[in-house]
N, C-alpha and C. Protein backbone atom coordinates (compact mmCIF):
# COMPACT_ATOMS: atom_id res chain seq x y z
N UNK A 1 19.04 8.78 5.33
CA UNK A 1 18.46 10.12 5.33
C UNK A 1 19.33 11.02 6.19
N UNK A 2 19.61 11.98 5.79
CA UNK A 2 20.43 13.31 6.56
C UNK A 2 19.71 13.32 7.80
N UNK A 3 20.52 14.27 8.69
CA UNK A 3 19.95 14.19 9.66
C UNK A 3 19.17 15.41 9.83
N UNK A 4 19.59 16.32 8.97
CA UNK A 4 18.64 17.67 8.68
C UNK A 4 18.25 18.02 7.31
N UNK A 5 16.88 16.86 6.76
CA UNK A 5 16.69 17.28 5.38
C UNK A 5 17.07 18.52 4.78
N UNK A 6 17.36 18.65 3.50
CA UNK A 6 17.26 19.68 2.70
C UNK A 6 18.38 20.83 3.25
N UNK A 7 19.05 20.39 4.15
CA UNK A 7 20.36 21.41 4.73
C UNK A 7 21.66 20.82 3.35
N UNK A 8 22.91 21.02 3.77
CA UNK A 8 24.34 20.61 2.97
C UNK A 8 24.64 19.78 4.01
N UNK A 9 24.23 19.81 5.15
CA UNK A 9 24.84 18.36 5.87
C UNK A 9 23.91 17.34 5.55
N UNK A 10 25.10 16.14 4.93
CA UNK A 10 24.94 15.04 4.24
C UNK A 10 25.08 14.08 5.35
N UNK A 11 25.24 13.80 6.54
CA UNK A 11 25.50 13.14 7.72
C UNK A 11 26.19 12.19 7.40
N UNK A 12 27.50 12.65 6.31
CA UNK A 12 28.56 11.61 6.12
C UNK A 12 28.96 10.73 6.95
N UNK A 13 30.36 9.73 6.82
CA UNK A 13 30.38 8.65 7.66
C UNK A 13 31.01 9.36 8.90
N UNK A 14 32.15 10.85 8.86
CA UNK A 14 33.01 10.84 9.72
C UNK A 14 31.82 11.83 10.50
N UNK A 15 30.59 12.44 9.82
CA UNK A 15 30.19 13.08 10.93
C UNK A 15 28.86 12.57 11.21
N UNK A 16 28.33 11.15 10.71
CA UNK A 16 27.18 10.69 11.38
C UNK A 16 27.09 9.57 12.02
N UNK A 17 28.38 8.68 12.10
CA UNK A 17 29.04 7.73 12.73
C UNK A 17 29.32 7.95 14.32
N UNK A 18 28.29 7.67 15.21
CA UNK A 18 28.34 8.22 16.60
C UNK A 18 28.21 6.33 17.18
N UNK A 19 29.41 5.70 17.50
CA UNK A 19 29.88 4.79 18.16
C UNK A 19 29.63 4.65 19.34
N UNK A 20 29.91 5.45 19.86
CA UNK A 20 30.29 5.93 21.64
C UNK A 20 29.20 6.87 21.90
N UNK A 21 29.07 6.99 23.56
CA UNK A 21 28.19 7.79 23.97
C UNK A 21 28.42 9.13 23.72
N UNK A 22 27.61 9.91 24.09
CA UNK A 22 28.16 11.67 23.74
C UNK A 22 29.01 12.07 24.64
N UNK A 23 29.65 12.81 24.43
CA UNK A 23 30.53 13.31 25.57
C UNK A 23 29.74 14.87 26.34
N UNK A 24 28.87 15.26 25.83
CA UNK A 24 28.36 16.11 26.28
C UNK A 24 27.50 15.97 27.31
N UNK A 25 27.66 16.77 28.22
CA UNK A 25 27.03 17.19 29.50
C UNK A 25 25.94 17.71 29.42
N UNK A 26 24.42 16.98 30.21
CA UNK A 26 23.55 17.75 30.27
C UNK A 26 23.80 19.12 30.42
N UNK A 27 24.67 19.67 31.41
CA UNK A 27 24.73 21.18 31.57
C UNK A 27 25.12 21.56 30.87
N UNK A 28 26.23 21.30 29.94
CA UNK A 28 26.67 21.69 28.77
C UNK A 28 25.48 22.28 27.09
N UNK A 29 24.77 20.50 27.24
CA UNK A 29 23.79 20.74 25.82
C UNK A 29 22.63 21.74 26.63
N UNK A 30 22.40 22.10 27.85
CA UNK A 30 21.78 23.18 27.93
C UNK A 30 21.99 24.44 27.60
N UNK A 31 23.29 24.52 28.26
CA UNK A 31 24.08 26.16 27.86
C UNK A 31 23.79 26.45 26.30
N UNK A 32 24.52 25.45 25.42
CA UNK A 32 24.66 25.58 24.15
C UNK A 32 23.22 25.50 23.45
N UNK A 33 22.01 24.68 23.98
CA UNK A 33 21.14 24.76 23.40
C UNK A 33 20.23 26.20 23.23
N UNK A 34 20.51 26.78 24.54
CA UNK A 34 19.52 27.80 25.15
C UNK A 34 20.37 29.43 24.34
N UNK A 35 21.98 29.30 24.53
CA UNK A 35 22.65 30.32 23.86
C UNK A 35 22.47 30.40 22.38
N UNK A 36 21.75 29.09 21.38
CA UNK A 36 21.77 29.25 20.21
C UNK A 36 20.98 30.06 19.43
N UNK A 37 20.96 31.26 20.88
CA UNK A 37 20.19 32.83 19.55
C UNK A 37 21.61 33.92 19.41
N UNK A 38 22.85 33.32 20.11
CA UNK A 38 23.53 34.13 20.05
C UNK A 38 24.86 33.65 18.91
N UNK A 39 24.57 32.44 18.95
CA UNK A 39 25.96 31.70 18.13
C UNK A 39 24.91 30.52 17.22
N UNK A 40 25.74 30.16 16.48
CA UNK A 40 25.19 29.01 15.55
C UNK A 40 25.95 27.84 15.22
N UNK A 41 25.75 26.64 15.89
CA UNK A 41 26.91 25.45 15.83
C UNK A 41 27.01 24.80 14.29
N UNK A 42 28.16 23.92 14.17
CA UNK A 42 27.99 23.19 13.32
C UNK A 42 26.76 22.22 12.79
N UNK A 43 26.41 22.02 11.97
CA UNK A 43 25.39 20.95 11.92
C UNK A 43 25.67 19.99 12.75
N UNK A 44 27.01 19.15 12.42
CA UNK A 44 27.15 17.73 13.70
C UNK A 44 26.97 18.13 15.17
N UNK A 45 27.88 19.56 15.54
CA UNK A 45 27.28 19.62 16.97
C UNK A 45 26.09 20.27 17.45
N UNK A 46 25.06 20.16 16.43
CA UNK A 46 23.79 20.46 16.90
C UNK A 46 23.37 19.62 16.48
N UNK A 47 23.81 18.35 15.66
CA UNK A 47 23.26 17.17 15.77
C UNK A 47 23.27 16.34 17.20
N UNK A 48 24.99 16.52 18.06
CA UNK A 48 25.07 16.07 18.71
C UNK A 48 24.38 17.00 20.13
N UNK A 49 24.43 18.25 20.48
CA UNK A 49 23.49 18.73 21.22
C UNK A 49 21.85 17.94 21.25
N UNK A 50 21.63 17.95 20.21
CA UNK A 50 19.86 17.61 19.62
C UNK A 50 19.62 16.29 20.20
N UNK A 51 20.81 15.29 20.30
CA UNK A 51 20.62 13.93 20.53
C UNK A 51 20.21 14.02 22.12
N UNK A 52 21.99 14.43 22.67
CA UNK A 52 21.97 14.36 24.26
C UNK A 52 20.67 14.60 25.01
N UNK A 53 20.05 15.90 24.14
CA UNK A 53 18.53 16.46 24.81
C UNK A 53 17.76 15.65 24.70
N UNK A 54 17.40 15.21 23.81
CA UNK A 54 16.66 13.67 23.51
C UNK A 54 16.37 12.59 24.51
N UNK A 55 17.64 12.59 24.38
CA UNK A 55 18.21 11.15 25.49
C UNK A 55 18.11 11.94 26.82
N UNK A 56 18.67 13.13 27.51
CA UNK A 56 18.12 13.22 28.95
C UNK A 56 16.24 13.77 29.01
N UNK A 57 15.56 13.85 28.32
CA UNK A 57 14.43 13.99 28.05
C UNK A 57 13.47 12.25 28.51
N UNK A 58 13.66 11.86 27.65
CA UNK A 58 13.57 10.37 27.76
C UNK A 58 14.03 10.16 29.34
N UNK A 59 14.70 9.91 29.74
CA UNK A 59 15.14 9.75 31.16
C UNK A 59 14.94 10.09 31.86
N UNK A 60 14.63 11.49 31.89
CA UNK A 60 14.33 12.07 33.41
C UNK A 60 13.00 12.19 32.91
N UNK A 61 12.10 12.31 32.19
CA UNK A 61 10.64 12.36 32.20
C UNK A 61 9.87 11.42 32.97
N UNK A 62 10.77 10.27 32.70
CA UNK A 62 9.86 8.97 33.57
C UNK A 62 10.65 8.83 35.15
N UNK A 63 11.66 9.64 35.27
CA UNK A 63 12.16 9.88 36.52
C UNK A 63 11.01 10.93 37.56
N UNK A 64 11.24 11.68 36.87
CA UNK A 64 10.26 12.92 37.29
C UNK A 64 8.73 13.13 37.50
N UNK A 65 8.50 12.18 36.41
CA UNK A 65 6.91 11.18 36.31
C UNK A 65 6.31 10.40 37.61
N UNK A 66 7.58 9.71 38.12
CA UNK A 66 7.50 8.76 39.12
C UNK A 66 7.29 9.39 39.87
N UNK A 67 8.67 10.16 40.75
CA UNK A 67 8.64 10.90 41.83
C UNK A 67 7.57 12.12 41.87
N UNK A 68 6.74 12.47 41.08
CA UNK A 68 5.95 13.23 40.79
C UNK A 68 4.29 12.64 41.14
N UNK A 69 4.45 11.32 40.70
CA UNK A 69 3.33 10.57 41.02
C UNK A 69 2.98 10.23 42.27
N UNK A 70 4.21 10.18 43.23
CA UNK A 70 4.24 9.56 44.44
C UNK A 70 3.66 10.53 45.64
N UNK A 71 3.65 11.57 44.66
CA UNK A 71 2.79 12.61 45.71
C UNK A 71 1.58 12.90 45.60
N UNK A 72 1.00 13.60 46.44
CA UNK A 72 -0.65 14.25 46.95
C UNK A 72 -0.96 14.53 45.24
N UNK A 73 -2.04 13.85 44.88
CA UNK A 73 -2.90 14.35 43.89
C UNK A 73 -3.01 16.00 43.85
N UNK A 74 -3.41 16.46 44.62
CA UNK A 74 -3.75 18.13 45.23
C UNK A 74 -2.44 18.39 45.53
N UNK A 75 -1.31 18.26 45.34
CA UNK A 75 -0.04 18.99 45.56
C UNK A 75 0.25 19.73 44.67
N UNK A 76 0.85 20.64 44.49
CA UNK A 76 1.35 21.81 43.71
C UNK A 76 2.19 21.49 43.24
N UNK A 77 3.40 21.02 43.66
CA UNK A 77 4.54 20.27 43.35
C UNK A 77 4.70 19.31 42.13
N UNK A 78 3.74 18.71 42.40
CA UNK A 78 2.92 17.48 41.21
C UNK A 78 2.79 18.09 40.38
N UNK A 79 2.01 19.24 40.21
CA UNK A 79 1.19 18.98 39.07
C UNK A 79 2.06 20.19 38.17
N UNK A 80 3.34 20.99 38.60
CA UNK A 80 4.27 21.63 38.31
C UNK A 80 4.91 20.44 37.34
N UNK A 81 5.20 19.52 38.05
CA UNK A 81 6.51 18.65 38.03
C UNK A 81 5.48 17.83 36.43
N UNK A 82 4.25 17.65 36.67
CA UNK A 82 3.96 16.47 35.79
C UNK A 82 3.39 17.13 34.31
N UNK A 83 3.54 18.24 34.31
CA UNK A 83 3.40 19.56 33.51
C UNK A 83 4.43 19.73 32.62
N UNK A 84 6.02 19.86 33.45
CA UNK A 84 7.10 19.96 32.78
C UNK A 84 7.18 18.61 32.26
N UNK A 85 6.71 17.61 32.54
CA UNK A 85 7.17 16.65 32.00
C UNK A 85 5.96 16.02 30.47
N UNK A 86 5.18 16.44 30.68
CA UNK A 86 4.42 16.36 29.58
C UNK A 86 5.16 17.70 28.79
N UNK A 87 5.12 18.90 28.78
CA UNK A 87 5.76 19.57 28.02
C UNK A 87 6.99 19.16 27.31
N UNK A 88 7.72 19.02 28.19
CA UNK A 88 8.85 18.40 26.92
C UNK A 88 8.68 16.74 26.49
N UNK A 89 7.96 16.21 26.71
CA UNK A 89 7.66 14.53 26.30
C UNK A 89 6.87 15.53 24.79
N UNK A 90 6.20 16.43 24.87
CA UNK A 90 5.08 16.72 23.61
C UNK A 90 6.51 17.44 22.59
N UNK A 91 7.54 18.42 23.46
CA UNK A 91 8.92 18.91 22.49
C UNK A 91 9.65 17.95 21.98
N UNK A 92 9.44 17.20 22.24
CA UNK A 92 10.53 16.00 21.83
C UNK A 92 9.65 15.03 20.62
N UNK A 93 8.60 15.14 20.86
CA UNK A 93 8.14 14.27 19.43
C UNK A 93 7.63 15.31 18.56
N UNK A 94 8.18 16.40 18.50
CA UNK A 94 7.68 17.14 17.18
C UNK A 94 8.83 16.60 16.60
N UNK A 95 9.59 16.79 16.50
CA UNK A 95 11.09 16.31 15.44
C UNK A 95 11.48 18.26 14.87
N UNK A 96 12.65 17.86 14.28
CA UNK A 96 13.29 19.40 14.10
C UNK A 96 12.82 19.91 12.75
N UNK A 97 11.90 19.31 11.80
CA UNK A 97 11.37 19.77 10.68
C UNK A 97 12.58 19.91 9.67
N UNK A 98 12.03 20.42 8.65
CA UNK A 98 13.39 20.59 7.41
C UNK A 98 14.09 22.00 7.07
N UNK A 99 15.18 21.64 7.66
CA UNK A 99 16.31 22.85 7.76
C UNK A 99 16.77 23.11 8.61
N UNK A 100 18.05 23.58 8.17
CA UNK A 100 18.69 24.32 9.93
C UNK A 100 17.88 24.94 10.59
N UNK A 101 17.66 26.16 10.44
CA UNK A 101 16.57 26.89 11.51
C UNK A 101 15.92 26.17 11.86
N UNK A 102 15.03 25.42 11.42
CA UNK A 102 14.24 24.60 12.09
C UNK A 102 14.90 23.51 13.13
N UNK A 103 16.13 23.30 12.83
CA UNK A 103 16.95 22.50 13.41
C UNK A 103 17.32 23.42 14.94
N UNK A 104 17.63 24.23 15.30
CA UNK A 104 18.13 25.43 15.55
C UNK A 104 16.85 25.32 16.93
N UNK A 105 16.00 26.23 16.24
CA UNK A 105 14.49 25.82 17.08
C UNK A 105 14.02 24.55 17.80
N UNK A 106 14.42 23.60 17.21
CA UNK A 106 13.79 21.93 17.79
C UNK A 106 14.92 22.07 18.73
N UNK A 107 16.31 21.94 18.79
CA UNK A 107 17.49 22.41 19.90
C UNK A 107 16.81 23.48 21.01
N UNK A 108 16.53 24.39 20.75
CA UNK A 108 16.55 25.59 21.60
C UNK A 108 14.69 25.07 22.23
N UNK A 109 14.41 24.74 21.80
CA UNK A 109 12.79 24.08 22.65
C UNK A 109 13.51 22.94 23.35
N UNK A 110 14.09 22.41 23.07
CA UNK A 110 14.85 20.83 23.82
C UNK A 110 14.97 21.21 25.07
N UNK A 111 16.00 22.44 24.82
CA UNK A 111 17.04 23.07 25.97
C UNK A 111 15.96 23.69 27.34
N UNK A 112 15.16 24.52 26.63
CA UNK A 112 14.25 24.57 27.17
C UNK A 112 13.55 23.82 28.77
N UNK A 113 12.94 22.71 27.82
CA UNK A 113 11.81 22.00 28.09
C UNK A 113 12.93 21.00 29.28
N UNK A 114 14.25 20.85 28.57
CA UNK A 114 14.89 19.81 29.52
C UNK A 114 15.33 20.56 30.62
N UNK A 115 15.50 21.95 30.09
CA UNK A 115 15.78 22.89 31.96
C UNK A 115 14.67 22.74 32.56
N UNK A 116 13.77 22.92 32.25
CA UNK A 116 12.59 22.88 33.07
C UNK A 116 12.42 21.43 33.79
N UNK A 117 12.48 20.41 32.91
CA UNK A 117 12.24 19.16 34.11
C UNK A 117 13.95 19.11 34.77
N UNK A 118 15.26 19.48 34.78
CA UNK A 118 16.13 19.25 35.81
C UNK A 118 15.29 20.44 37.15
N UNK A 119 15.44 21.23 36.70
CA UNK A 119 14.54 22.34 37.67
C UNK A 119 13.42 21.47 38.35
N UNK A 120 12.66 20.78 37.84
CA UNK A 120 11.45 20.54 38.73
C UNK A 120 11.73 18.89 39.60
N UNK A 121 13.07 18.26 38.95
CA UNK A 121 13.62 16.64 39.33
C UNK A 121 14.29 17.34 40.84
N UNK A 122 14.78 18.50 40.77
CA UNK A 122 15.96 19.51 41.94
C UNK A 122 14.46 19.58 43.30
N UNK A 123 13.35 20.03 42.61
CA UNK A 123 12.77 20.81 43.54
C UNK A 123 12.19 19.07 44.00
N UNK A 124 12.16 18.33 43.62
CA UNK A 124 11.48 17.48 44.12
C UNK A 124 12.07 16.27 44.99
N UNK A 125 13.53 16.41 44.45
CA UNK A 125 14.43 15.84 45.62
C UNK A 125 14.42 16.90 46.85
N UNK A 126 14.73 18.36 46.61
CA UNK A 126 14.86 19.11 47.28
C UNK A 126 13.31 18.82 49.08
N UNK A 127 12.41 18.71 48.03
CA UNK A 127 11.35 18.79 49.05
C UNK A 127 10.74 17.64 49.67
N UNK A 128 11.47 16.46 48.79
CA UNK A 128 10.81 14.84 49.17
C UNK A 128 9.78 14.76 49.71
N UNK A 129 9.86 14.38 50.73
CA UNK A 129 8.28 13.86 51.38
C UNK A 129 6.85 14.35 50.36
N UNK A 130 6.03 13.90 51.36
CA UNK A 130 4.88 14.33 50.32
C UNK A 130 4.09 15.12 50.38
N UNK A 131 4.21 16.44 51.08
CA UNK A 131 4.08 17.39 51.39
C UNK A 131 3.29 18.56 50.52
N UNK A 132 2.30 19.50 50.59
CA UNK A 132 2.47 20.82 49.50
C UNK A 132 4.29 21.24 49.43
């Protein structure tokens, strides 16, 4: 199955054949995810944007989950932190629907949702202890 029903990308072998890890940078698939009202990537590299988000989504959710848990029930911090992380855990299992735009959108919610938990993983190293 394509990787974006009903688009012209056919997720042939040379562009759906992903061997190796991505080379893209969280900070990177942010920039590009969040700028995609101003430019419009290839299908593969918004296939490959779409993935990376995925995959640091997955990762830092249960990162952020943790260190999020380890604090005051009644902390502010928490319930910021365990917020962003349900928000994009709920962006990430919609899937990108059928079509580019829709493809486009599921990217640009990714970008989103994954700034928001590096933002709230920052504030929570930032403030450690267990503090308001």
């Amino acid at each position: 199955m394509p990787p974006f029903p009903r688009t012209a990308h056919t997720g042939g072998i040379a562009a759906y054949a992903l061997s190796e890890p991505s080379p893209v940078s969280i900070g990177q698939a942010l920039r590009e995810a969040t700028d995609m009202q101003t430019w419009l990537p290839a299908p593969p590299r918004l296939s490959e944007v779409t993935e990376r988000l995925l995959g640091y989504i997955r990762e830092t959710a249960t990162a952020v989950e943790a260190a999020a848990g380890a604090r005051p029930a009644d902390c502010l911090l928490r319930r910021a932190a365990l917020a962003a992380v349900q928000e994009a855990r709920q962006r990430a299992e919609v899937g990108p629907g059928n079509g580019y735009a829709s493809a486009i959108t599921f990217a640009r919610s990714l970008g989103k949702a994954a700034g928001e938990l590096l933002h709230q993983q920052r504030r929570l190293e930032r403030e450690g202890g267990g503090g308001r």
